[in-house]
Protein backbone atom coordinates (compact mmCIF):
# COMPACT_ATOMS: atom_id res chain seq x y z
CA UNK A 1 211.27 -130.09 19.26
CA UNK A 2 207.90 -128.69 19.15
CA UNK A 3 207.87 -124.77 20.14
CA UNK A 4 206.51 -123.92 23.60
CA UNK A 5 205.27 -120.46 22.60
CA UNK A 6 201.70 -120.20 22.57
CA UNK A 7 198.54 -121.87 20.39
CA UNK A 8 196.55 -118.77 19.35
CA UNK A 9 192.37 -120.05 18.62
CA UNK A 10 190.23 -117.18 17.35
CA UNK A 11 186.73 -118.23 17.85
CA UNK A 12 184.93 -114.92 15.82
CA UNK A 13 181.40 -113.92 16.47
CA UNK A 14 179.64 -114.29 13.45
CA UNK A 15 176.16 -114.86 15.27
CA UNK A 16 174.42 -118.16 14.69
CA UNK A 17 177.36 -119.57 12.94
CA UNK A 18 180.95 -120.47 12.95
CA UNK A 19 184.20 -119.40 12.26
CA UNK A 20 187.35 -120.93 14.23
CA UNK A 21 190.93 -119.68 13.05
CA UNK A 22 194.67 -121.36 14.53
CA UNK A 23 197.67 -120.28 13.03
CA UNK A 24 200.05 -123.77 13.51
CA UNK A 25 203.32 -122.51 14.31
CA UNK A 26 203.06 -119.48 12.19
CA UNK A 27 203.04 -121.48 9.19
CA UNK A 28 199.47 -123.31 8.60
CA UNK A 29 196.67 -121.10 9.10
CA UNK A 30 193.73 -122.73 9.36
CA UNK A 31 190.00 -121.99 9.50
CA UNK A 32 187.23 -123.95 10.08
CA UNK A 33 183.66 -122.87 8.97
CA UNK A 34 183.13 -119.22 7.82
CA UNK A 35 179.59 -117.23 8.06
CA UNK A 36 179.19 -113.21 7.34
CA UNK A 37 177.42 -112.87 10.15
CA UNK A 38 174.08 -111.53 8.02
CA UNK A 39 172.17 -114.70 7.54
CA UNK A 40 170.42 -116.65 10.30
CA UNK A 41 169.66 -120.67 10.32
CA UNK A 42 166.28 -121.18 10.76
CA UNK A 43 165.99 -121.76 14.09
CA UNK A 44 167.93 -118.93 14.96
CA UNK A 45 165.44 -116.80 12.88
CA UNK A 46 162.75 -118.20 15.53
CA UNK A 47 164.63 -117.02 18.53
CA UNK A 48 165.17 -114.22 17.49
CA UNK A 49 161.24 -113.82 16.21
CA UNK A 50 160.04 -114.97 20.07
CA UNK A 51 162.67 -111.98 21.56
CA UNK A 52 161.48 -109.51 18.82
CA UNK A 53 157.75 -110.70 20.03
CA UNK A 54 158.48 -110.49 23.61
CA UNK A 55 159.33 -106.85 22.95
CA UNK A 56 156.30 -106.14 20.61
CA UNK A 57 158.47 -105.52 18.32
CA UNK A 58 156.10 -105.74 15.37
CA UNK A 59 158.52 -104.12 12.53
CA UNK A 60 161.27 -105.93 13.63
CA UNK A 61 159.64 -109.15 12.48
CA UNK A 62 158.73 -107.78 9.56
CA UNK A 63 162.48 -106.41 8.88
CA UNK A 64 163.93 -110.08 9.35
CA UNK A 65 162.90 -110.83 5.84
CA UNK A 66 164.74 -107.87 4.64
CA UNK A 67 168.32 -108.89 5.90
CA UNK A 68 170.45 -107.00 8.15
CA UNK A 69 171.20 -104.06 5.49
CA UNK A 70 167.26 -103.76 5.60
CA UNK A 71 167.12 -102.85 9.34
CA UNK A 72 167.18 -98.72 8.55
CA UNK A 73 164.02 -99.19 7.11
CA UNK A 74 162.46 -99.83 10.50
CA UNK A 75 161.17 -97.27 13.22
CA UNK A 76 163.70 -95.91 15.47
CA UNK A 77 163.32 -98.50 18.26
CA UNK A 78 163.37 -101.64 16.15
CA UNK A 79 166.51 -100.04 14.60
CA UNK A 80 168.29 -99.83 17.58
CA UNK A 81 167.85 -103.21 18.69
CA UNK A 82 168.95 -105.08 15.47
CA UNK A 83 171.99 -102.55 15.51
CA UNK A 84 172.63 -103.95 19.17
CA UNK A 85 172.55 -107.41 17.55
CA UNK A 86 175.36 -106.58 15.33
CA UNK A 87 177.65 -103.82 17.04
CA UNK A 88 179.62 -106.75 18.45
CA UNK A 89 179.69 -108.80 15.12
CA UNK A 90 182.64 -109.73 13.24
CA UNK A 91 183.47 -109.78 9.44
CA UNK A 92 185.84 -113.12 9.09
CA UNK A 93 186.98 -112.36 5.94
CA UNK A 94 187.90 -108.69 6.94
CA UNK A 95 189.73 -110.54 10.00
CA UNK A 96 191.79 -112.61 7.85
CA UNK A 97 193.08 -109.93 6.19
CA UNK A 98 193.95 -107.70 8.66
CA UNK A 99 195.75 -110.19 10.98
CA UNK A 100 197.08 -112.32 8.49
CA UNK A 101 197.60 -109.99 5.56
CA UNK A 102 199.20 -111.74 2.84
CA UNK A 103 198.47 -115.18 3.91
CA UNK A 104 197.20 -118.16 2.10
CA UNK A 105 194.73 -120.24 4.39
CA UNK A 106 196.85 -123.83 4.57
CA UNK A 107 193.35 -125.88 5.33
CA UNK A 108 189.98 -124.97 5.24
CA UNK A 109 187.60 -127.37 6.93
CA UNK A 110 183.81 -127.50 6.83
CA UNK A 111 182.57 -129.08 9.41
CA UNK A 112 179.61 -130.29 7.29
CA UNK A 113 177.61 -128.68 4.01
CA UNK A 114 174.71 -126.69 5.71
CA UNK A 115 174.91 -122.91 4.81
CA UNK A 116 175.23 -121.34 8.17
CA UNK A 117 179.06 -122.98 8.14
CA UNK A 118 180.02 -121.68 4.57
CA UNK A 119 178.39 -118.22 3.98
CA UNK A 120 180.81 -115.92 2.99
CA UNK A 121 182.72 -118.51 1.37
CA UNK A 122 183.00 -116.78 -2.09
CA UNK A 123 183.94 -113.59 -0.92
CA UNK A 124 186.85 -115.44 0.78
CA UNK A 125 187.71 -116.64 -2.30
CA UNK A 126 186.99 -113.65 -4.59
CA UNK A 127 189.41 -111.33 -1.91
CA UNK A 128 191.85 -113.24 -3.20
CA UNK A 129 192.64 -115.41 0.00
CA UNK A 130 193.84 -118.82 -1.06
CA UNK A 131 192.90 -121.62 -0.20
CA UNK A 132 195.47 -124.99 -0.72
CA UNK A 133 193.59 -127.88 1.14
CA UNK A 134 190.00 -127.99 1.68
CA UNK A 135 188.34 -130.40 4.38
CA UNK A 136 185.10 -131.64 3.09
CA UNK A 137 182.58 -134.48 4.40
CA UNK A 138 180.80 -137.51 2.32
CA UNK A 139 177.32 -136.62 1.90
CA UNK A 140 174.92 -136.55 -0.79
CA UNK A 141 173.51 -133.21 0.05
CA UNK A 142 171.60 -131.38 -3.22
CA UNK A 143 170.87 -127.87 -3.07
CA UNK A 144 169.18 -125.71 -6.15
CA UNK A 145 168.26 -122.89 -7.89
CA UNK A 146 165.10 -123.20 -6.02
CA UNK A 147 166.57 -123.09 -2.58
CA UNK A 148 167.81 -119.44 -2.96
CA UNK A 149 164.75 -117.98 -4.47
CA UNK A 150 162.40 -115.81 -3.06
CA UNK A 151 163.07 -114.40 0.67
CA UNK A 152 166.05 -116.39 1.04
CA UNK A 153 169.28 -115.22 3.27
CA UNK A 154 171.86 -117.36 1.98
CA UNK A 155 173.79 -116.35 -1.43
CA UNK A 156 173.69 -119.25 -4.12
CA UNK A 157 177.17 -118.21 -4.80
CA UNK A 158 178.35 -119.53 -2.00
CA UNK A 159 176.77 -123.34 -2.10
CA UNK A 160 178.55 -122.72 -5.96
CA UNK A 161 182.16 -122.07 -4.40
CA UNK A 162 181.78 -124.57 -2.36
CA UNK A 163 180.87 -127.19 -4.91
CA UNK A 164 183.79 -125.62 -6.36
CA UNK A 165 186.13 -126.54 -3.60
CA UNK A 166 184.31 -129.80 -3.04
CA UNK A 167 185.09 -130.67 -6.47
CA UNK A 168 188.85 -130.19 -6.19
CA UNK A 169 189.04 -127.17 -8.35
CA UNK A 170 192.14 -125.38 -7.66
CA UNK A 171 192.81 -127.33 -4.37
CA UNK A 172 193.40 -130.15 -2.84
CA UNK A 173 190.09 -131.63 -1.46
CA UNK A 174 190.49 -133.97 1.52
CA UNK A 175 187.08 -136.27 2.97
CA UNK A 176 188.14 -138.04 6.46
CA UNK A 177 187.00 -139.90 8.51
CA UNK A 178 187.47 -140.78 12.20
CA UNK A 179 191.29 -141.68 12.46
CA UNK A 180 192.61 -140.50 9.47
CA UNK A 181 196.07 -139.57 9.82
CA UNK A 182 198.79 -137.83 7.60
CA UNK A 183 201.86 -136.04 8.32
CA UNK A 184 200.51 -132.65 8.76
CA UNK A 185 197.74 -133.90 10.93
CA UNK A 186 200.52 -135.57 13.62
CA UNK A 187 202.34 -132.12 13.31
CA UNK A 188 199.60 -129.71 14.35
CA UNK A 189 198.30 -132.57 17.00
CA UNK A 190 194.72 -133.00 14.80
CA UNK A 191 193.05 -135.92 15.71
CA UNK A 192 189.42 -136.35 13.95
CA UNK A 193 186.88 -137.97 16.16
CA UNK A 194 184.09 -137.21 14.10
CA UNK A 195 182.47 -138.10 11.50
CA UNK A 196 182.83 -142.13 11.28
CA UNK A 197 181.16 -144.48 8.61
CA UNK A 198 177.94 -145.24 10.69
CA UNK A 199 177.67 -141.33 11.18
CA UNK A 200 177.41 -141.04 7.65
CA UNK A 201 174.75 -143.32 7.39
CA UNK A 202 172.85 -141.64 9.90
CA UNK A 203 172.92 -138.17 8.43
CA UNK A 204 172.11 -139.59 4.94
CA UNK A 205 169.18 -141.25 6.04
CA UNK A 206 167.88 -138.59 8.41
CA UNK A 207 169.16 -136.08 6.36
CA UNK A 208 170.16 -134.32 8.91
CA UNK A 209 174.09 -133.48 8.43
CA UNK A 210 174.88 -132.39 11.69
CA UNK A 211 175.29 -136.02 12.32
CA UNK A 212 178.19 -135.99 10.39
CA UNK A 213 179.98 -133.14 11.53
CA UNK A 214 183.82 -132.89 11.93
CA UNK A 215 184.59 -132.49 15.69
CA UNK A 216 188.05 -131.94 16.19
CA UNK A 217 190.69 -132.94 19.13
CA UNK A 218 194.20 -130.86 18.92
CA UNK A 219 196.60 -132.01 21.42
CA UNK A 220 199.65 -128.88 21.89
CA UNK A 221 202.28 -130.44 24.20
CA UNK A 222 199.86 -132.43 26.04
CA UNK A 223 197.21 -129.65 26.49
CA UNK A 224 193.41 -130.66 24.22
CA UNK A 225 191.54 -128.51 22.58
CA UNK A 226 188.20 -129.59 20.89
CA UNK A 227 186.35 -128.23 18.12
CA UNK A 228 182.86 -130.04 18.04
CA UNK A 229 181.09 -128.36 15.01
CA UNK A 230 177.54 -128.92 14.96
CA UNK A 231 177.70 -132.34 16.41
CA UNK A 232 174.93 -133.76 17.55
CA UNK A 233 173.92 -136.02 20.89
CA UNK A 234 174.45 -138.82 18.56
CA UNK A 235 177.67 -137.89 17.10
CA UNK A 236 179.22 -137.67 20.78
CA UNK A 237 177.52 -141.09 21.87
CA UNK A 238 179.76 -142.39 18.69
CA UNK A 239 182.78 -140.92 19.88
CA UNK A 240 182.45 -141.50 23.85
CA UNK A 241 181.41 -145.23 22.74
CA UNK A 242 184.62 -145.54 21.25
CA UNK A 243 186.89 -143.26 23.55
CA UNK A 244 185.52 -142.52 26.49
CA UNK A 245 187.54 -143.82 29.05
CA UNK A 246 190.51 -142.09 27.31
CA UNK A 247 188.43 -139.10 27.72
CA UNK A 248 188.76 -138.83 30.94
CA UNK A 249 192.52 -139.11 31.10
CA UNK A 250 192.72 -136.43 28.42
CA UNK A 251 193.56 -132.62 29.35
CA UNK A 252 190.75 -131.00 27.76
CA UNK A 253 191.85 -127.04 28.57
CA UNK A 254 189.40 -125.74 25.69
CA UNK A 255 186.36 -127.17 24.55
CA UNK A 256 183.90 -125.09 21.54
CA UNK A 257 180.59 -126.62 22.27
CA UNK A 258 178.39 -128.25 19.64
CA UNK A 259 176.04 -126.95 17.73
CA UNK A 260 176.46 -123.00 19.13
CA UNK A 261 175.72 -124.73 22.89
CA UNK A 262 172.17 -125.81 22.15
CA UNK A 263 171.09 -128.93 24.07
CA UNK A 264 170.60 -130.99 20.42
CA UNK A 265 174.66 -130.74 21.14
CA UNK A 266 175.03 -131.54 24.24
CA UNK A 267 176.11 -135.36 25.43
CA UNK A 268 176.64 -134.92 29.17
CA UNK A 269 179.04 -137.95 29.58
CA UNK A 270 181.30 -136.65 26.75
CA UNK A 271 181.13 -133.69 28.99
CA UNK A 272 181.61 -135.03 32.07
CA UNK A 273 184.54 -137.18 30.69
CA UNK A 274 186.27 -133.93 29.38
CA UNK A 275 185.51 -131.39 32.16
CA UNK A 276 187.22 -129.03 30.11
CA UNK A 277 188.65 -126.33 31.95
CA UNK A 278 187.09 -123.63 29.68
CA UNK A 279 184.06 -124.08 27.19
CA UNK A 280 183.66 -121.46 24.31
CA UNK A 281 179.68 -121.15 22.94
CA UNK A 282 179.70 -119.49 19.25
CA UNK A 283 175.78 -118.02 19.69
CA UNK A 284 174.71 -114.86 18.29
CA UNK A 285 171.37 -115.21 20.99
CA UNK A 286 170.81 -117.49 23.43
CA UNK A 287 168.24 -120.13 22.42
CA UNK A 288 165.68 -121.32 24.40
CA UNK A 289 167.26 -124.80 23.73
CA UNK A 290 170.33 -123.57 25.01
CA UNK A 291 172.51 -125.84 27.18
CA UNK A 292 175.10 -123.49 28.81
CA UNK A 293 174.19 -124.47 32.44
CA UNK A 294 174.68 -127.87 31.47
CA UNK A 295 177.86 -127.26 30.43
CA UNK A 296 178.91 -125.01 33.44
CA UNK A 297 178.69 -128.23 35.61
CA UNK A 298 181.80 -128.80 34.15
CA UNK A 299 183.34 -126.38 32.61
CA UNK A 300 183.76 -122.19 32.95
CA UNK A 301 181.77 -120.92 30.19
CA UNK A 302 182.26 -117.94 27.56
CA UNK A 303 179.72 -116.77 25.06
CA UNK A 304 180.71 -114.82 21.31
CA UNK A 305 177.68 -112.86 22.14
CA UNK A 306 178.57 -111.31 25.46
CA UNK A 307 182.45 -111.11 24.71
CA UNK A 308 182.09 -110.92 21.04
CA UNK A 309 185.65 -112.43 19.08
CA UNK A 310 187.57 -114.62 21.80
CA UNK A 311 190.96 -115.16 21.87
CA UNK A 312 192.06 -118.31 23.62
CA UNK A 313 195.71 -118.67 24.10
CA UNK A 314 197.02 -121.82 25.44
CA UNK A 315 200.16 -121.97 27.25
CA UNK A 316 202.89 -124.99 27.37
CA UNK A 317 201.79 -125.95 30.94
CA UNK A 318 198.11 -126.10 29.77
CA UNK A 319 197.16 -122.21 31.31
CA UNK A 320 194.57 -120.96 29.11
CA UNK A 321 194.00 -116.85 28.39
CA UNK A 322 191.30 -115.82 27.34
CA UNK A 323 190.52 -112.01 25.50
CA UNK A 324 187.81 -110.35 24.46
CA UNK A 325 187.25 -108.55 20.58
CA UNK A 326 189.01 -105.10 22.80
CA UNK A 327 192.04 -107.08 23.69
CA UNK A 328 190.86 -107.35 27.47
CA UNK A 329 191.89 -110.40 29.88
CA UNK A 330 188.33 -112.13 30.78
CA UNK A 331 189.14 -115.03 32.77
């Protein structure tokens, strides 16, 4: 019989990025995505910019291209507010090893190969933490020398770990697809919506590999929770095409909204179907694309930037609590 104490889900704030962390049943840790919380996506680097410029923050801008260990270099005021930025951030790898010291990580899963989902991914590795199955996606992504040169914020070492991983090095690499089951898939209640064939197409020939991002359903004793990734509008039209009238008879209690809750995300009949009781939005600053009132037509919303790590625990009779990086109660 499946045990009715609680399913822990760590959502860490690592800014712009993601990094998701269940323990199933004390026994498979798992963690999807990692980022160190130092490097922005581009269009994170943008908001941030049009904030900064809002502000007149002129050195500010100009301390972007030097990374956040760069920021001391700037005049008092500019200092202060990139500090702000990080007080609240976390270190995943840090996390790992302080509450689960000892442990090797059962499954790793990238949602999909863009660097904002695997940065910090050699450290993990070089600390020693072992990984035994790695999730992976079909794509045909190339990355080079070239694309870490110059002012670059991403660490070439970690697109080289990954192809690493990818590779089957040392681990057992794992590419799925919608429906793919195995036995420890039907124990931990992981059902993978996302990607599916024609979403692989898609992302290959936009190149855009959002499209085929992992997006996750976990059923514990009846209760969902979803992990969408960096899904995109199109992704959820796939899966609500295909499911959505099972959707709405599902118990969504948790949902982590695509794509860090910006509207290229968002799919409001997937939402609407869910109406999850709470939604969790991994953002390290609201975008102006951001899609959290959409969301809170549905659902009760909580941000990694206001509450910094979350801690959802989900309860046998579907009761969700949620915690804050202190430890406090916020819902």
């Amino acid at each position: 019989m499946k045990s009715t104490m609680p399913l822990d889900v760590y959502f860490l704030n690592v800014g712009h990025g993601d990094c998701t962390v269940i323990d199933f049943d004390g026994v498979r840790l798992s963690v999807v995505d990692i980022n160190n919380s130092k490097a922005f996506d581009e269009e994170t680097e943008n908001e941030i910019r049009q904030t900064a410029k809002s502000l007149g923050a002129a050195a500010f801008l100009e301390g972007l291209t030097k990374g956040y260990l760069g920021y001391k270099s700037l005049s008092t005021y500019e200092a202060e507010y990139y500090e702000k930025y990080y007080r609240m951030l976390s270190d995943p790898v840090e996390f790992l090893k302080g509450e689960f010291a000892g442990r090797s990580i059962f499954r790793f899963i990238l949602t999909h190969p863009d660097m904002d989902h695997m940065t910090g991914l050699y450290r993990l590795c070089q600390e020693g933490i072992n990984i035994l199955n790695f999730w992976d996606t079909n794509h045909g992504k190339v990355l080079t020398s070239a694309d870490f040169t110059g002012v670059c914020k991403y660490d070439q070492r970690d697109w080289g770990e990954y192809l690493r991983l990818r590779s089957g090095a040392g681990v057992t690499t794992l590419r799925l697809r919608r429906g793919a089951q195995a036995q420890f898939y039907k124990d931990d209640g992981i059902w993978i919506a996302a990607p599916s064939d024609e979403l692989e197409v898609l992302a290959a020939s936009t190149d855009d590999w959002n499209h085929l991002s992992y997006v996750l359903f976990i059923n514990y004793l009846g209760n969902w929770v979803v992990l969408g990734g960096d899904a995109t509008e199109e992704s959820w039209k796939s899966i609500h095409a295909r499911y959505g009238e099972w959707m709405k008879d599902a118990k969504v209690r948790l949902l982590k909204a695509s794509h860090h809750g910006r509207d290229s995300g968002y799919h409001q009949p997937s939402v609407e179907a869910m109406s999850p009781d709470n939604t969790i939005i991994s953002v390290g600053k609201l975008p102006e694309t951001d899609a959290s009132n959409k969301y809170r037509k549905y659902s009760k919303v909580y941000t990694t930037r206001y509450h910094g790590d979350i801690l959802a625990r989900v309860w046998y009779d579907g009761d969700v609590w949620l915690y804050n990086g202190a430890g406090d109660r916020i819902n």
